[in-house]
C-alpha atoms as a PDB file:
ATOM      1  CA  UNK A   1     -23.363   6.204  -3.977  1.00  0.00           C
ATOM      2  CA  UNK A   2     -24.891   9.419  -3.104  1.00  0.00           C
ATOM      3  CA  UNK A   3     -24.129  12.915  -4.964  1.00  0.00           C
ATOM      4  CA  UNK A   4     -22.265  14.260  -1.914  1.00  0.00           C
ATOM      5  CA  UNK A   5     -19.887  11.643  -1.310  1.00  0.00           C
ATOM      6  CA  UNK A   6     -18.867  11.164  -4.874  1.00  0.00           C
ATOM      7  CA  UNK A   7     -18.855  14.797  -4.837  1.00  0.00           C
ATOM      8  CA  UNK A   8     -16.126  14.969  -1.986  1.00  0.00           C
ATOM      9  CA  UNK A   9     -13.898  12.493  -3.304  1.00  0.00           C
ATOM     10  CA  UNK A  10     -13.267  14.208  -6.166  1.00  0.00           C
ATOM     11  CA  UNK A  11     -11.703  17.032  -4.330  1.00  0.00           C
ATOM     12  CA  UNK A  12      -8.400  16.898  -3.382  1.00  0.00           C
ATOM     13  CA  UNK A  13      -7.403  15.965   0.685  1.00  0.00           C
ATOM     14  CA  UNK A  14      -8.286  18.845   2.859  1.00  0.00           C
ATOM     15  CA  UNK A  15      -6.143  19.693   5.621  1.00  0.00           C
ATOM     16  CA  UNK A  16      -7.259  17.843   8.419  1.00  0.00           C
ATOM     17  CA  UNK A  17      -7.314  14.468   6.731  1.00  0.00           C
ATOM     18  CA  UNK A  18      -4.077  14.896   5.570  1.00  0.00           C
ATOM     19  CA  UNK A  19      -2.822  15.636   9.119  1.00  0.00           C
ATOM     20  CA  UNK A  20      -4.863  12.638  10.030  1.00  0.00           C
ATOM     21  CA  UNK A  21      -3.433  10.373   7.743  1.00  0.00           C
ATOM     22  CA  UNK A  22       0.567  11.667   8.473  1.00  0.00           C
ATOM     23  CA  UNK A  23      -0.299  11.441  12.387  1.00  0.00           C
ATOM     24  CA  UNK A  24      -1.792   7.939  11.526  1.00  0.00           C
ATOM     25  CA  UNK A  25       1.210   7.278   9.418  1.00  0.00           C
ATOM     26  CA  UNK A  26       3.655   8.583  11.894  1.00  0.00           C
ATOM     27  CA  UNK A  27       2.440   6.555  14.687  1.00  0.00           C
ATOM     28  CA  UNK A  28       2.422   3.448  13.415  1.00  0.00           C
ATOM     29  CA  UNK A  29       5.686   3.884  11.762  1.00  0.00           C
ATOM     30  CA  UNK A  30       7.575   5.165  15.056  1.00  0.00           C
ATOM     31  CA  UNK A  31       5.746   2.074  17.027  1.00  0.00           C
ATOM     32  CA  UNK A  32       6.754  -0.436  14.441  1.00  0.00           C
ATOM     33  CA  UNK A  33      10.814   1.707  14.319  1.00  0.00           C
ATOM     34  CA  UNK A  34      10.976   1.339  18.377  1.00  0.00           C
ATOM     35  CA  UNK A  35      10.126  -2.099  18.092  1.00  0.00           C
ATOM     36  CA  UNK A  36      13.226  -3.226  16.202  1.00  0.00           C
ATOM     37  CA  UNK A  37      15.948  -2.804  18.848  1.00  0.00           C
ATOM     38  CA  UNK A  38      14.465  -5.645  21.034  1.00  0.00           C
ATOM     39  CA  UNK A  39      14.284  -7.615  17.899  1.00  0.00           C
ATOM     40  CA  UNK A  40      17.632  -7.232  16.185  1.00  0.00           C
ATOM     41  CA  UNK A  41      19.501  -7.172  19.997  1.00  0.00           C
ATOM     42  CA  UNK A  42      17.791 -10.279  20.948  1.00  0.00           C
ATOM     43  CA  UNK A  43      16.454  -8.712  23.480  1.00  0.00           C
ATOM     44  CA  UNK A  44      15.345 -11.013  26.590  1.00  0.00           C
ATOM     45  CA  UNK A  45      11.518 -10.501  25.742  1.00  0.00           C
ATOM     46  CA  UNK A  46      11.612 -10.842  22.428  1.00  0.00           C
ATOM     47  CA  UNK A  47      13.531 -14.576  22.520  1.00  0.00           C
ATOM     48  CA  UNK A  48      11.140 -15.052  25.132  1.00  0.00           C
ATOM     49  CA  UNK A  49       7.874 -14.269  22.575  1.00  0.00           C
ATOM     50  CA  UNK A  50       9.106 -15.932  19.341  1.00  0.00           C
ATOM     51  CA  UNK A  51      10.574 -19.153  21.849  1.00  0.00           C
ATOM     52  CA  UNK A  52       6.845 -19.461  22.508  1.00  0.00           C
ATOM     53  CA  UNK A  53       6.399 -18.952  18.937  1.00  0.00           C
ATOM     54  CA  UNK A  54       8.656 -21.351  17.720  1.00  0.00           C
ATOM     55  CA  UNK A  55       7.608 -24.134  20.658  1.00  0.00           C
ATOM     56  CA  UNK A  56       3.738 -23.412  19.052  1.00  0.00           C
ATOM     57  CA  UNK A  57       5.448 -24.072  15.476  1.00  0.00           C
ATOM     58  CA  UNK A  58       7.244 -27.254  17.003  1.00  0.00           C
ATOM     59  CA  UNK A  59       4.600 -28.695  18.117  1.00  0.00           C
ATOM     60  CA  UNK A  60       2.740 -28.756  14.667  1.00  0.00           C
ATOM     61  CA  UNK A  61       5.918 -29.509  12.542  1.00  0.00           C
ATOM     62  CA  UNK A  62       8.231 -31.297  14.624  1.00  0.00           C
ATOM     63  CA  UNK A  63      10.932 -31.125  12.244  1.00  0.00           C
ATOM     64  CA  UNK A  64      11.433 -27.028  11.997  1.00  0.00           C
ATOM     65  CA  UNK A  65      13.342 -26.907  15.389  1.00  0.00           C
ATOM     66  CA  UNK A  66      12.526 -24.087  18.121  1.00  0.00           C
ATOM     67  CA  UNK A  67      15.795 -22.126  17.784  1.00  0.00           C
ATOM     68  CA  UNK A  68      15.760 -21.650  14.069  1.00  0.00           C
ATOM     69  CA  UNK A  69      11.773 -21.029  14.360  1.00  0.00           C
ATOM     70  CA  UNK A  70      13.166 -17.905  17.339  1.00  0.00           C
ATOM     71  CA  UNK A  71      15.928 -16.525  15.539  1.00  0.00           C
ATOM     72  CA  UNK A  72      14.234 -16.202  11.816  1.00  0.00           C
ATOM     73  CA  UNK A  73      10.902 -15.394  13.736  1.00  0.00           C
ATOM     74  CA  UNK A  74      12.533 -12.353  15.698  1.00  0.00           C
ATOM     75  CA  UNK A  75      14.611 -11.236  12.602  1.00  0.00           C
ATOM     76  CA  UNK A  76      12.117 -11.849   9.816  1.00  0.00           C
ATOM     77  CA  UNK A  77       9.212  -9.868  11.536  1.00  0.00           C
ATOM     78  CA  UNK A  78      11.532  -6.867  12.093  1.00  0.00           C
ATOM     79  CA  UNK A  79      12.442  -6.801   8.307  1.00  0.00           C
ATOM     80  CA  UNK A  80       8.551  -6.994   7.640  1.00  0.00           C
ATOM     81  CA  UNK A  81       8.351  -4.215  10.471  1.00  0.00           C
ATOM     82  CA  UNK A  82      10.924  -1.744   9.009  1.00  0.00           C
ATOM     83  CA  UNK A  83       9.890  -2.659   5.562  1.00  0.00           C
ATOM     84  CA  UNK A  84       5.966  -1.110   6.452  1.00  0.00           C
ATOM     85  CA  UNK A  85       7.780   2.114   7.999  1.00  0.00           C
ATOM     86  CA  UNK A  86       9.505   2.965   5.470  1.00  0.00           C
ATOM     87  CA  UNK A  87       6.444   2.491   3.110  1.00  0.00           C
ATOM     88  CA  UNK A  88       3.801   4.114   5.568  1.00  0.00           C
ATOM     89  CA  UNK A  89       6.554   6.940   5.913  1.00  0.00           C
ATOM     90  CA  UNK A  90       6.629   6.879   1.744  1.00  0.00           C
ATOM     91  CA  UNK A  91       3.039   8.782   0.443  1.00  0.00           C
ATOM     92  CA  UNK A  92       3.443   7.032  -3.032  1.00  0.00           C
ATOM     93  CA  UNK A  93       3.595   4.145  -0.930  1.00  0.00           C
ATOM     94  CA  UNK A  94       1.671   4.117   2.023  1.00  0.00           C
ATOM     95  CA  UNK A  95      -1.389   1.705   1.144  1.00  0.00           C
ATOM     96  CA  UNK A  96       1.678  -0.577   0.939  1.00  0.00           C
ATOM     97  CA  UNK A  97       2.967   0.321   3.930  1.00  0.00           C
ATOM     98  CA  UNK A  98      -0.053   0.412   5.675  1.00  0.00           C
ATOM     99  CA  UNK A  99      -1.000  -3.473   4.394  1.00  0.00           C
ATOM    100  CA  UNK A 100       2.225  -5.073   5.465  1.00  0.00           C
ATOM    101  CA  UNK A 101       1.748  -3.127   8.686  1.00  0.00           C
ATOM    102  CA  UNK A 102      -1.201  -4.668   9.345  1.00  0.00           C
ATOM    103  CA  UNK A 103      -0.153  -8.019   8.450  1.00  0.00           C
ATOM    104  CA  UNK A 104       2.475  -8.130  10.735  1.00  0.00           C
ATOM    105  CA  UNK A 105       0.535  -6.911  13.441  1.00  0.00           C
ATOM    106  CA  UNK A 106      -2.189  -9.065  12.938  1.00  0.00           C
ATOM    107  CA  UNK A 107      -0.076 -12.066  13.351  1.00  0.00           C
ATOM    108  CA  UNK A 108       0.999 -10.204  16.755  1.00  0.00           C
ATOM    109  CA  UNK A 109      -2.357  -9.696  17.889  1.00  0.00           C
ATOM    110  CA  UNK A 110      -3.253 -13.247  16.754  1.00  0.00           C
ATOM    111  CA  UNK A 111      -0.052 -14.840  18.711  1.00  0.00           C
ATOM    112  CA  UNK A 112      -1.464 -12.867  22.132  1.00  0.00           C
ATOM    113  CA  UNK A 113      -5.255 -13.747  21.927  1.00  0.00           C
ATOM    114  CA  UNK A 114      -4.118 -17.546  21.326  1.00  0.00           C
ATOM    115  CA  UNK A 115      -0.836 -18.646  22.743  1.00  0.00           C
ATOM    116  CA  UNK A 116       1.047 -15.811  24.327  1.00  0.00           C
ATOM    117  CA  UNK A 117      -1.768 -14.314  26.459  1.00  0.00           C
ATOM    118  CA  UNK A 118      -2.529  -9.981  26.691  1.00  0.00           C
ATOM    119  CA  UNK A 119       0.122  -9.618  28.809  1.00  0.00           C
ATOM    120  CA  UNK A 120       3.598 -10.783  28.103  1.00  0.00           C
ATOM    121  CA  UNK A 121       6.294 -11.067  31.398  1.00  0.00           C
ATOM    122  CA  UNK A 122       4.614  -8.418  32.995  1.00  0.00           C
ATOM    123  CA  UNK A 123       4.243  -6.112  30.861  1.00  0.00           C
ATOM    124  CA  UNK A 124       0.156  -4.761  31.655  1.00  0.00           C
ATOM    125  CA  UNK A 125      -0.770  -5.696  27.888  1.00  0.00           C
ATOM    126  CA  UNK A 126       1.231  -3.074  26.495  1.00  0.00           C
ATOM    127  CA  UNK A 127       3.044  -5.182  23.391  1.00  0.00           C
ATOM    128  CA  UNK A 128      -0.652  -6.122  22.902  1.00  0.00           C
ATOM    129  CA  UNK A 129      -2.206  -2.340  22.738  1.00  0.00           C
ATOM    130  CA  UNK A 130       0.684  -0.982  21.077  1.00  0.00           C
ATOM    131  CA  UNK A 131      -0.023  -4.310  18.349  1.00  0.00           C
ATOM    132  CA  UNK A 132      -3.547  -2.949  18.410  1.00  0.00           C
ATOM    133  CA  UNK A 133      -2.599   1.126  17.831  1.00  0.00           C
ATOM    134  CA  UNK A 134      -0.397   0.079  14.824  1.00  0.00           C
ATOM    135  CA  UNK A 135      -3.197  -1.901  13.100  1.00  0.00           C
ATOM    136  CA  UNK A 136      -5.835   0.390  13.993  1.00  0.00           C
ATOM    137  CA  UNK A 137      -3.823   3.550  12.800  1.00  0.00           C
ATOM    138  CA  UNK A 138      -2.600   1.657   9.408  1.00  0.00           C
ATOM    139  CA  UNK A 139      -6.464   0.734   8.791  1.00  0.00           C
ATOM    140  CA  UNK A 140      -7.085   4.336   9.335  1.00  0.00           C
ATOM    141  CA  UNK A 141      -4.248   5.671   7.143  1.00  0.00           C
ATOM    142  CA  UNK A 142      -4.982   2.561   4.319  1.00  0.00           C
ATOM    143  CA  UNK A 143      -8.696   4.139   4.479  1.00  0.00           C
ATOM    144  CA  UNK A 144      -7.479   7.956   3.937  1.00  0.00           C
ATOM    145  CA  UNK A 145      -5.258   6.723   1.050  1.00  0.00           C
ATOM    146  CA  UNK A 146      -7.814   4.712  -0.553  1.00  0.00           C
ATOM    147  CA  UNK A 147     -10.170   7.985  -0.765  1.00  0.00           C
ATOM    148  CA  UNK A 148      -7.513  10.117  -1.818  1.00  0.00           C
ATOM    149  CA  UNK A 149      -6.040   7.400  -4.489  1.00  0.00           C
ATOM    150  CA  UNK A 150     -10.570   7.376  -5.518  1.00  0.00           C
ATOM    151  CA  UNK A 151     -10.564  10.975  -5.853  1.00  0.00           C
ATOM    152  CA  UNK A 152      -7.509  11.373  -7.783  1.00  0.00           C
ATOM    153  CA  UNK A 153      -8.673   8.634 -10.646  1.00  0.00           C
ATOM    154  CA  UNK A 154     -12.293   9.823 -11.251  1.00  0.00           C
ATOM    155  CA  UNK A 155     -10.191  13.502 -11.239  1.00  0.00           C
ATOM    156  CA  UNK A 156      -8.249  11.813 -14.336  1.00  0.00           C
ATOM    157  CA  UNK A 157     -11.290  10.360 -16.214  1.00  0.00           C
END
């Protein structure tokens, strides 16, 4: 590791990377908080999305039955979801946050490059690029923690 970059981690987050990791923060949070009306309201797309989900799980363990797979799919995943936006909205807890965030929308981003397809009942790919603007912007934020969580140990030792 060079001089100058150990250097700059041991100061403490300037300005603009702290307004780069809230707005990071912020964005994926209020994405991931929109997200959970359609979920908890059983929304017509979402059954639709975690149907296909459960039919994909069905047809690898023919015992868990689509319905159950739907409902606990939907509702689990929002849990997960408002789980990571409180954490990404907590700054003792946002590497947290930011991890479960991008679990969750992993598995999203997984489910539309495999079974569900970019776009969903019309929708121009948007579920998918909003999927992709909460992972991207939790790597981002998980990155700006991690530097600022480096700096503040070697300020310690």
């Amino acid at each position: 590791m060079s001089t100058q970059v150990a250097s700059t981690m041991n100061r403490p987050m300037t300005t603009i990377v702290l307004i780069s990791s809230w707005v990071c923060r912020v964005v994926a949070a209020i994405i991931l908080l929109q997200t959970l009306f359609f979920k908890f309201t059983a929304a017509p797309e979402s059954v639709y999305i975690f149907t296909k989900l459960g039919t994909f799980i069905h047809s690898y363990l023919p015992f868990a039955p689509v319905s159950t797979m739907e409902a606990s799919g939907r509702i689990g995943s929002g849990i997960m979801e408002l789980i990571a936006a409180l954490l990404l909205l907590t700054p003792r807890f946002v590497w947290a946050g930011a991890a479960l965030a991008m679990a969750v929308t992993g598995g999203a981003i997984v489910s539309h490059l495999t079974f569900l397809g970019i776009e969903v009942q019309g929708d121009k790919g948007l579920l998918f690029i909003l999927a992709i603007t909460v992972f991207v912007t939790s790597a981002i934020a998980l990155f700006l923690q991690r530097t600022q969580s480096t700096a503040r140990e070697k300020v310690r030792t």
